[in-house]
Protein backbone atom coordinates (compact mmCIF):
# COMPACT_ATOMS: atom_id res chain seq x y z
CA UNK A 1 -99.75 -62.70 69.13
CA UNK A 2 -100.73 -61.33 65.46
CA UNK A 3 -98.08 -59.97 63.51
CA UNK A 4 -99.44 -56.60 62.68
CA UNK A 5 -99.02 -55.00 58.69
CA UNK A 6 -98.20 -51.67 58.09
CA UNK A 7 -101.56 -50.26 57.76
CA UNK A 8 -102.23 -51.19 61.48
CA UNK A 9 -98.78 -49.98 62.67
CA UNK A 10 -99.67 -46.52 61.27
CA UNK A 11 -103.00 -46.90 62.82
CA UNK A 12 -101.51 -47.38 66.08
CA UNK A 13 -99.00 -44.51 65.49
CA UNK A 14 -102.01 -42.88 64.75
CA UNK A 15 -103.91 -43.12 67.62
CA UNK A 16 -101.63 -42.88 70.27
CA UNK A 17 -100.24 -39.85 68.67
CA UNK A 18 -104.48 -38.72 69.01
CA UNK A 19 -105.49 -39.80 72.14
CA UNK A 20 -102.15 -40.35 74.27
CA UNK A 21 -103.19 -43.65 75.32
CA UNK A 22 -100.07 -46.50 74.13
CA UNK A 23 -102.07 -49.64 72.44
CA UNK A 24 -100.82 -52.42 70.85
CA UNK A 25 -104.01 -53.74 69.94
CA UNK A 26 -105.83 -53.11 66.65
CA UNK A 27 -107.59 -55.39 64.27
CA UNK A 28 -110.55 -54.80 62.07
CA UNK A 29 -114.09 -55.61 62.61
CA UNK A 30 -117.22 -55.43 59.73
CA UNK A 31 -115.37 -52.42 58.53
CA UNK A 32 -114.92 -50.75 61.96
CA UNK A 33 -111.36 -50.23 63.40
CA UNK A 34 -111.45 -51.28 66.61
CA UNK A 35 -108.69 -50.24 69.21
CA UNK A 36 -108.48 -52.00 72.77
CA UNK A 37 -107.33 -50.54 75.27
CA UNK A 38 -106.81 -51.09 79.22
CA UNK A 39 -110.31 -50.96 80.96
CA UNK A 40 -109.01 -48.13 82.94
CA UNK A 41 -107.84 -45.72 79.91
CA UNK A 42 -110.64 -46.49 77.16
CA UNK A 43 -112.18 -42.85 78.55
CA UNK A 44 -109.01 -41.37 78.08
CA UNK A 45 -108.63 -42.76 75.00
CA UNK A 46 -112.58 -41.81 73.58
CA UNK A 47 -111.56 -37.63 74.51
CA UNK A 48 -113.78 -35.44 75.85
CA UNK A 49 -117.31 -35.45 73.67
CA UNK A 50 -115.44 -37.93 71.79
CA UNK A 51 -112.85 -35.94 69.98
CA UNK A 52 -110.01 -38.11 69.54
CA UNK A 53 -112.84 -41.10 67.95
CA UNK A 54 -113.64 -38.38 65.36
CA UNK A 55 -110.39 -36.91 64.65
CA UNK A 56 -109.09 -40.54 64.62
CA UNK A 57 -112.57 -40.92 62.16
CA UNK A 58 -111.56 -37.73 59.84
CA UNK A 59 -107.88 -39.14 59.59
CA UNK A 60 -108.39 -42.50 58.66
CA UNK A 61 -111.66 -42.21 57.05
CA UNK A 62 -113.14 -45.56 58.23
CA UNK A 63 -115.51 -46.05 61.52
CA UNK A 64 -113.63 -46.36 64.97
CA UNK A 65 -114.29 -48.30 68.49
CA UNK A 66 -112.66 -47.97 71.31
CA UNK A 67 -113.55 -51.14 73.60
CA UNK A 68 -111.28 -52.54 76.63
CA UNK A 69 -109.11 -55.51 76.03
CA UNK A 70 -110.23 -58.57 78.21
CA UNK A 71 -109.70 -59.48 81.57
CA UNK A 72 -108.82 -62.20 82.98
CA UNK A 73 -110.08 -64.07 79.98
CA UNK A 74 -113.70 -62.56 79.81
CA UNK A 75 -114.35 -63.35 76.44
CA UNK A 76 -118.03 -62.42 76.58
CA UNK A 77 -117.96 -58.98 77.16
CA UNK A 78 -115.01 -58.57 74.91
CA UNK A 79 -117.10 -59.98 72.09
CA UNK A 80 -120.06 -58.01 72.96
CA UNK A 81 -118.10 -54.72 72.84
CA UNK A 82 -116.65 -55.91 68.66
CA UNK A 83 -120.39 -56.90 67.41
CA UNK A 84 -122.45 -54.29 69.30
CA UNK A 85 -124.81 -53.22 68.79
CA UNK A 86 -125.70 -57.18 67.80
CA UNK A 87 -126.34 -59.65 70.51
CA UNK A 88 -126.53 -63.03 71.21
CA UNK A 89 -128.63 -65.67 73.60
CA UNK A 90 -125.85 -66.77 75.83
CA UNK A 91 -122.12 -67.93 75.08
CA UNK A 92 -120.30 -71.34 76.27
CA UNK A 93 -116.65 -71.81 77.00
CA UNK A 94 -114.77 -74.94 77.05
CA UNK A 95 -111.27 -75.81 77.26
CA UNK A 96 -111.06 -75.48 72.94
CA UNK A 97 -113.93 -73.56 71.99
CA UNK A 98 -116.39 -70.89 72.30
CA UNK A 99 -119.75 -71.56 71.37
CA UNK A 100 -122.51 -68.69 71.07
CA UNK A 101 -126.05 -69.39 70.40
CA UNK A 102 -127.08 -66.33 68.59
CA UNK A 103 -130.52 -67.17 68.27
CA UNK A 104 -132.88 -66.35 65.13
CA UNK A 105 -132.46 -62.59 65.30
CA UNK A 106 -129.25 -62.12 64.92
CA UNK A 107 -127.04 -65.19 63.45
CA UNK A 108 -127.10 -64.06 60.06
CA UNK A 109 -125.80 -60.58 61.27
CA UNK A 110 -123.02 -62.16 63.13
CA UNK A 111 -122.25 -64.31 59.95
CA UNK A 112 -122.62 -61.65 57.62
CA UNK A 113 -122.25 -61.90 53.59
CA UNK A 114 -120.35 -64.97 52.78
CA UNK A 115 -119.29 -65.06 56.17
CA UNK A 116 -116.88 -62.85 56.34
CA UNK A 117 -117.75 -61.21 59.65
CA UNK A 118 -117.53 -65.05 61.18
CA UNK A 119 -114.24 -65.38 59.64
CA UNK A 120 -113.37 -62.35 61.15
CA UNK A 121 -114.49 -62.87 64.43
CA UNK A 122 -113.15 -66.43 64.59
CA UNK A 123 -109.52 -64.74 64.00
CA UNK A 124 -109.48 -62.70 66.64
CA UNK A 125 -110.71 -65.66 69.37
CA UNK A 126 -108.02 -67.26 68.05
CA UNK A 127 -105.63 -63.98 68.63
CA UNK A 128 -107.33 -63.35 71.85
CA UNK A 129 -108.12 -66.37 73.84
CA UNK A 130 -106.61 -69.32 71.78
CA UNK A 131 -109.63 -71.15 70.95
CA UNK A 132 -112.17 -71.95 68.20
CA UNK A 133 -115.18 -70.31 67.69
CA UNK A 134 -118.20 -71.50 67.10
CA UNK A 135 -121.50 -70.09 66.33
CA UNK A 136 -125.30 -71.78 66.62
């Protein structure tokens, strides 16, 4: 599990202090916070009309998401909700690695300047499902 810093403990404070929903996930994202949440709570957590996304918004002054943590190790939908509204072709998982096939649209997206948003998106795989990431 990732050791979290103080800036994502207050986060966390934050939120559930905002929405009522307890979370101990929250990692960053191409500049987006993004919180996930049990499937079951993530409208809970969004507010009616989407209050507690812009309080949350006014506090911290950065973008939020709300998405629902993975089940049962479904890493592509997971991964869909952090890079939407970005896509990709189709996703393989082996026993070590996942490997998406982003296709000509949108690899460079999902790489991002000096591929930070890869780097980013490889760590939390890694957090999340214990494996590599790869991207074609």
């Amino acid at each position: 599990m990732k050791t979290l810093d103080m800036r994502f403990i207050r986060y966390l404070n934050l939120f559930e202090r905002a929405s009522g929903v307890r979370t101990s996930s929250c990692f960053e994202y191409n500049s987006v916070i993004i919180f996930a949440v049990p499937y079951n709570l993530v409208s809970r957590a969004i507010g009616e009309d989407g209050n507690n996304v812009k309080r949350l918004r006014e506090v911290i002054g950065r973008n939020i998401k709300i998405i629902a943590m993975p089940e049962d190790n479904k890493a592509e939908k997971f991964i869909l909700d952090i890079i939407e509204p970005l896509k990709f072709k189709e996703m393989q998982i082996t026993n070590d690695e996942i490997i998406i096939n982003a296709g000509s649209q949108y690899k460079a997206a999902l790489l991002g300047r000096n591929k930070r948003r890869l780097l980013e998106l490889k760590q939390i795989v890694k957090e999340y499902f214990s494996k590599e990431l790869k991207i074609i």
